[in-house]
N, C-alpha and C. Protein backbone atom coordinates (compact mmCIF):
# COMPACT_ATOMS: atom_id res chain seq x y z
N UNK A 1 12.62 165.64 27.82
CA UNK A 1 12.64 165.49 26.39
C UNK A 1 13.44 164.26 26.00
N UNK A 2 14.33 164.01 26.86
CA UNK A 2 15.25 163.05 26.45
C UNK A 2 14.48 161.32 26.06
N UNK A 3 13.35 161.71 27.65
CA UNK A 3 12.65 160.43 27.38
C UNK A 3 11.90 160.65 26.46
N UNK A 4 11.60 161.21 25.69
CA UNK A 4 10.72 161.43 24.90
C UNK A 4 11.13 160.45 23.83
N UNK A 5 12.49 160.97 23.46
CA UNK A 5 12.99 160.85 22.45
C UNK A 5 12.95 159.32 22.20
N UNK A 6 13.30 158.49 23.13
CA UNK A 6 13.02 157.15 23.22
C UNK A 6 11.96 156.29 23.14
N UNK A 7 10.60 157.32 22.75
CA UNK A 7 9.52 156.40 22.73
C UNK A 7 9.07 157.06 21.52
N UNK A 8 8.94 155.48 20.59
CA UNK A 8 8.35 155.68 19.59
C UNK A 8 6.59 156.26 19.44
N UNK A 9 6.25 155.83 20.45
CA UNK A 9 4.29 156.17 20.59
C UNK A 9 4.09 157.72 20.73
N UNK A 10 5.14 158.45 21.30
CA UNK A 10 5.25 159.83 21.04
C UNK A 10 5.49 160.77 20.40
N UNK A 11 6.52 159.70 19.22
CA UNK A 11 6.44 160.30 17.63
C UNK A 11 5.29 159.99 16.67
N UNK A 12 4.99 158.60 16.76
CA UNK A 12 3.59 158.23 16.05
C UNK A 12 2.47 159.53 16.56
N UNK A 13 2.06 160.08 17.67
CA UNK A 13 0.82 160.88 18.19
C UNK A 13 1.07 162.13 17.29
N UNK A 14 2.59 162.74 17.15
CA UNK A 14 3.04 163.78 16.84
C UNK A 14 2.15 164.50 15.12
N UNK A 15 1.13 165.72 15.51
CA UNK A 15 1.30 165.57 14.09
C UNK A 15 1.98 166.61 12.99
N UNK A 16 2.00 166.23 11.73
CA UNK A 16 2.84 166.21 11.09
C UNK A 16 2.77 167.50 10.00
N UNK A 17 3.38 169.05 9.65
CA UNK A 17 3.25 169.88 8.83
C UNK A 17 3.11 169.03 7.91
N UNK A 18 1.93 169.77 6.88
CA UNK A 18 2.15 169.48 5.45
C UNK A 18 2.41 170.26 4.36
N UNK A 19 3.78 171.19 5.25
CA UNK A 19 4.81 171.81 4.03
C UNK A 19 5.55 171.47 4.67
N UNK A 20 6.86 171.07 3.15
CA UNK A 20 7.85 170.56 3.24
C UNK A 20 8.58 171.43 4.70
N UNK A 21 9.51 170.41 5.14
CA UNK A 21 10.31 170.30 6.32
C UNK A 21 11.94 170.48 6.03
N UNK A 22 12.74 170.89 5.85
CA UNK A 22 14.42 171.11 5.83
C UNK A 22 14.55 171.24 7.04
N UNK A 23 15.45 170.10 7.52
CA UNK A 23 16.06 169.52 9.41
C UNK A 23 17.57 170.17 8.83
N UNK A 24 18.15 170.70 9.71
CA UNK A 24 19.73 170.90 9.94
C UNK A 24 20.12 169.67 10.97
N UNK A 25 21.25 168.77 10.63
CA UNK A 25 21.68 167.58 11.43
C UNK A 25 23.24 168.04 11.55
N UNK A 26 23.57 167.72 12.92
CA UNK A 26 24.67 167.90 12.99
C UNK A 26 25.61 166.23 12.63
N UNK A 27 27.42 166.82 12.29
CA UNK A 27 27.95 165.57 11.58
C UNK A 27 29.24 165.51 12.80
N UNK A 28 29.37 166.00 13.53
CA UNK A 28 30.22 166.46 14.05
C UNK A 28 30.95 165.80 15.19
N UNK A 29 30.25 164.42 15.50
CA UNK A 29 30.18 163.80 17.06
C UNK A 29 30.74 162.83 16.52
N UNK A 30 31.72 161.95 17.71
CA UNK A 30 32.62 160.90 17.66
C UNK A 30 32.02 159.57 17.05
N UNK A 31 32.76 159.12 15.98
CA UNK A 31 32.47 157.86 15.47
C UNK A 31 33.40 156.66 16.25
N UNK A 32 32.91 155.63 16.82
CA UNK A 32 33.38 154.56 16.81
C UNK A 32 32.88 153.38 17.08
N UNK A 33 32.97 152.41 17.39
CA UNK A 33 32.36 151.27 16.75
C UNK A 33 31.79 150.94 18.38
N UNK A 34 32.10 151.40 19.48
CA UNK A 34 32.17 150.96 20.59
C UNK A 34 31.54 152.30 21.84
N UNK A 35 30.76 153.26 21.04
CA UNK A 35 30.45 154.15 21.22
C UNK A 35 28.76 154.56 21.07
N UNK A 36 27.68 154.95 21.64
CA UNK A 36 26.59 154.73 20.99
C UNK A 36 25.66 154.00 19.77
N UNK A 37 26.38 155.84 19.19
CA UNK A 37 26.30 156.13 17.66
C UNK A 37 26.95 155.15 16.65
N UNK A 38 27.92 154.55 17.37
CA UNK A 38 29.05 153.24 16.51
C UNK A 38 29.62 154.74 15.48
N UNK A 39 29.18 153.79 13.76
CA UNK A 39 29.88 154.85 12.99
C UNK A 39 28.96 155.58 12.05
N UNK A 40 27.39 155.71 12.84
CA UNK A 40 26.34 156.27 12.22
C UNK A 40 27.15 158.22 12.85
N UNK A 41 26.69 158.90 11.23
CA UNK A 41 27.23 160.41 11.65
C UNK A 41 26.21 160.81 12.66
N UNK A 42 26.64 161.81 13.50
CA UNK A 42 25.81 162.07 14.58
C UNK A 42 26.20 163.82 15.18
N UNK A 43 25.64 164.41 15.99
CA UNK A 43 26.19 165.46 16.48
C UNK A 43 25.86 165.43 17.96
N UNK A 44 26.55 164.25 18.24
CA UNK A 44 26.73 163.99 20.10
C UNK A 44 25.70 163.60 20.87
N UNK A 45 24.19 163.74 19.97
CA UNK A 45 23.38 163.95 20.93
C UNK A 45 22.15 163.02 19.87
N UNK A 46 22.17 163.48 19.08
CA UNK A 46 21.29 162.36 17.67
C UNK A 46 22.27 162.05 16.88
N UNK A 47 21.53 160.69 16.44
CA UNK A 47 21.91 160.63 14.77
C UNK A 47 21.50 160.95 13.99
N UNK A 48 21.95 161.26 12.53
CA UNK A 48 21.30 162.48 11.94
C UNK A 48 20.00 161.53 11.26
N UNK A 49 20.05 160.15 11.36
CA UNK A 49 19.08 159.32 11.38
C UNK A 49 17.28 160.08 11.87
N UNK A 50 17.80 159.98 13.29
CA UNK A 50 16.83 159.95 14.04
C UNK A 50 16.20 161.79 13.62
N UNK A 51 17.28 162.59 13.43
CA UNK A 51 16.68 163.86 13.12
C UNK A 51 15.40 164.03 11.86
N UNK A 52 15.30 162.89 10.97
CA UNK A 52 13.81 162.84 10.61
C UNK A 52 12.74 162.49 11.29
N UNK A 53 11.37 163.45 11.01
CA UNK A 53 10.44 163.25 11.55
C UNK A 53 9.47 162.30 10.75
N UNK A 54 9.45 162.74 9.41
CA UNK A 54 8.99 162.37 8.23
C UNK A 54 9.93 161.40 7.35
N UNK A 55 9.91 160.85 6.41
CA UNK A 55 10.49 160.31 5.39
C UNK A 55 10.81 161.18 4.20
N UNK A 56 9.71 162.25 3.86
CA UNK A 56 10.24 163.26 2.78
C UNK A 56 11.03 164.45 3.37
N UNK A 57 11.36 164.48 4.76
CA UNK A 57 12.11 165.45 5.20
C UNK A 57 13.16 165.85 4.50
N UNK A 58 13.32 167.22 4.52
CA UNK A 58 14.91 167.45 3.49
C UNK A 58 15.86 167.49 4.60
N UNK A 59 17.10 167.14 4.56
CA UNK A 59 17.92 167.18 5.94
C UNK A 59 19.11 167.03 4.81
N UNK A 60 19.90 168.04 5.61
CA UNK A 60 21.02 169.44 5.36
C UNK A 60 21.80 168.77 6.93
N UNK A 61 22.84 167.86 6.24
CA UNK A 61 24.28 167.91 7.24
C UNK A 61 24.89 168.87 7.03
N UNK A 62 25.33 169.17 8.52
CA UNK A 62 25.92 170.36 8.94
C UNK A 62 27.52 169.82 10.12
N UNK A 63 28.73 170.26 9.44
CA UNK A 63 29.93 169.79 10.77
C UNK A 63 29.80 170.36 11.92
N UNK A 64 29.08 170.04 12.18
CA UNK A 64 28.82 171.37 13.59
C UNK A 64 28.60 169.85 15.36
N UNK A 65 28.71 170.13 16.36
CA UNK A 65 27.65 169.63 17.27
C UNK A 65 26.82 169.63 17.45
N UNK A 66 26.16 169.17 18.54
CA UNK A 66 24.21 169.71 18.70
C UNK A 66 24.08 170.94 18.92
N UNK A 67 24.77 171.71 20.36
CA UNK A 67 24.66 172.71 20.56
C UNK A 67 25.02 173.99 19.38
N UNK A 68 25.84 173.76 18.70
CA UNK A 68 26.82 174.43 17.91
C UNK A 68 25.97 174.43 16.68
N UNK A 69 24.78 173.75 16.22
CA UNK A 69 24.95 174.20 15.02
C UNK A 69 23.69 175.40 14.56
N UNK A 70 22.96 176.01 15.56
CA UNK A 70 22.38 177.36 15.14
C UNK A 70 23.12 178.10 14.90
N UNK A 71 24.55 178.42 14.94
CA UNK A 71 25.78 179.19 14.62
C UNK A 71 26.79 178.97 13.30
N UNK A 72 25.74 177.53 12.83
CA UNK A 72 26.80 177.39 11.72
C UNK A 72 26.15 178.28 10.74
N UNK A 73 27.41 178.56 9.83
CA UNK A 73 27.53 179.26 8.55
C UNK A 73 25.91 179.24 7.83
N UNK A 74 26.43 177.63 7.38
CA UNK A 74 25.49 176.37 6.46
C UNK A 74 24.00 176.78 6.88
N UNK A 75 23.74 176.88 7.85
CA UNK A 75 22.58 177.02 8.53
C UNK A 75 21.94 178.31 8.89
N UNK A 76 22.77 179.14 8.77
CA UNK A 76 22.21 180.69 8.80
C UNK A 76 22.06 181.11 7.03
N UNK A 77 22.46 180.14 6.20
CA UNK A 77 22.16 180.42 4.88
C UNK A 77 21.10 179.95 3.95
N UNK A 78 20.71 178.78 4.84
CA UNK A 78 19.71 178.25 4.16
C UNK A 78 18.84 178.48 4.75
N UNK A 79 18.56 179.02 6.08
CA UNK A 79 16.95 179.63 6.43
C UNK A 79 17.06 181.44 6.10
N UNK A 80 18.14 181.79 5.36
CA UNK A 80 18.16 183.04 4.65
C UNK A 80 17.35 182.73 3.26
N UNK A 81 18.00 181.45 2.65
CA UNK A 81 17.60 181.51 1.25
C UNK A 81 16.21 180.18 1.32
N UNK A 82 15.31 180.17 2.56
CA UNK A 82 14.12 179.67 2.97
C UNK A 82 13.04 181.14 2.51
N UNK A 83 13.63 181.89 3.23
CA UNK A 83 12.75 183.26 3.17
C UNK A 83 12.82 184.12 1.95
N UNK A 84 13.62 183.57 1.48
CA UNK A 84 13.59 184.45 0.16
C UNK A 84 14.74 185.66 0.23
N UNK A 85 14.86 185.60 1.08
CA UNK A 85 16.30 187.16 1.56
C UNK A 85 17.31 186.69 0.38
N UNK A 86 18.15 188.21 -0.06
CA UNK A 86 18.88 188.19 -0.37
C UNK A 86 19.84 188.97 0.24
């Protein structure tokens, strides 16, 4: 997957829901100038950049890591209030 991630011709093939999309991005990963990410927010593993698929994507930062953030709070609330749950 990793290589995946690096080739743009594999996101272009990808196709695309046409209902809206809400991405959870993590914010949580080291900023520095000398470091991947530099001082784009990131969660260790993307930038929350790259976590769009689309351009109208809704994307919901979350302080969390990559691994870490199906456990966040933020994120168990908004695919609660996705479904309609109360």
């Amino acid at each position: 997957m990793g290589q995946l991630l690096a080739d743009p011709a594999f996101f272009a093939d990808l196709p695309y829901p046409q209902v809206p999309t809400r991405v959870f991005a993590g914010t949580a990963g080291p900023r520095a100038a000398w470091l991947p990410f530099e001082g784009e927010p990131n969660d260790g593993i993307l930038a929350v950049e790259e976590t769009k698929a689309h351009p109208d994507d809704e994307v919901i930062e979350v302080p969390a890591l990559h691994t870490f953030i199906m456990n966040s709070r933020r994120v168990a609330e908004g695919i609660v209030g996705l479904a309609g749950v109360r």
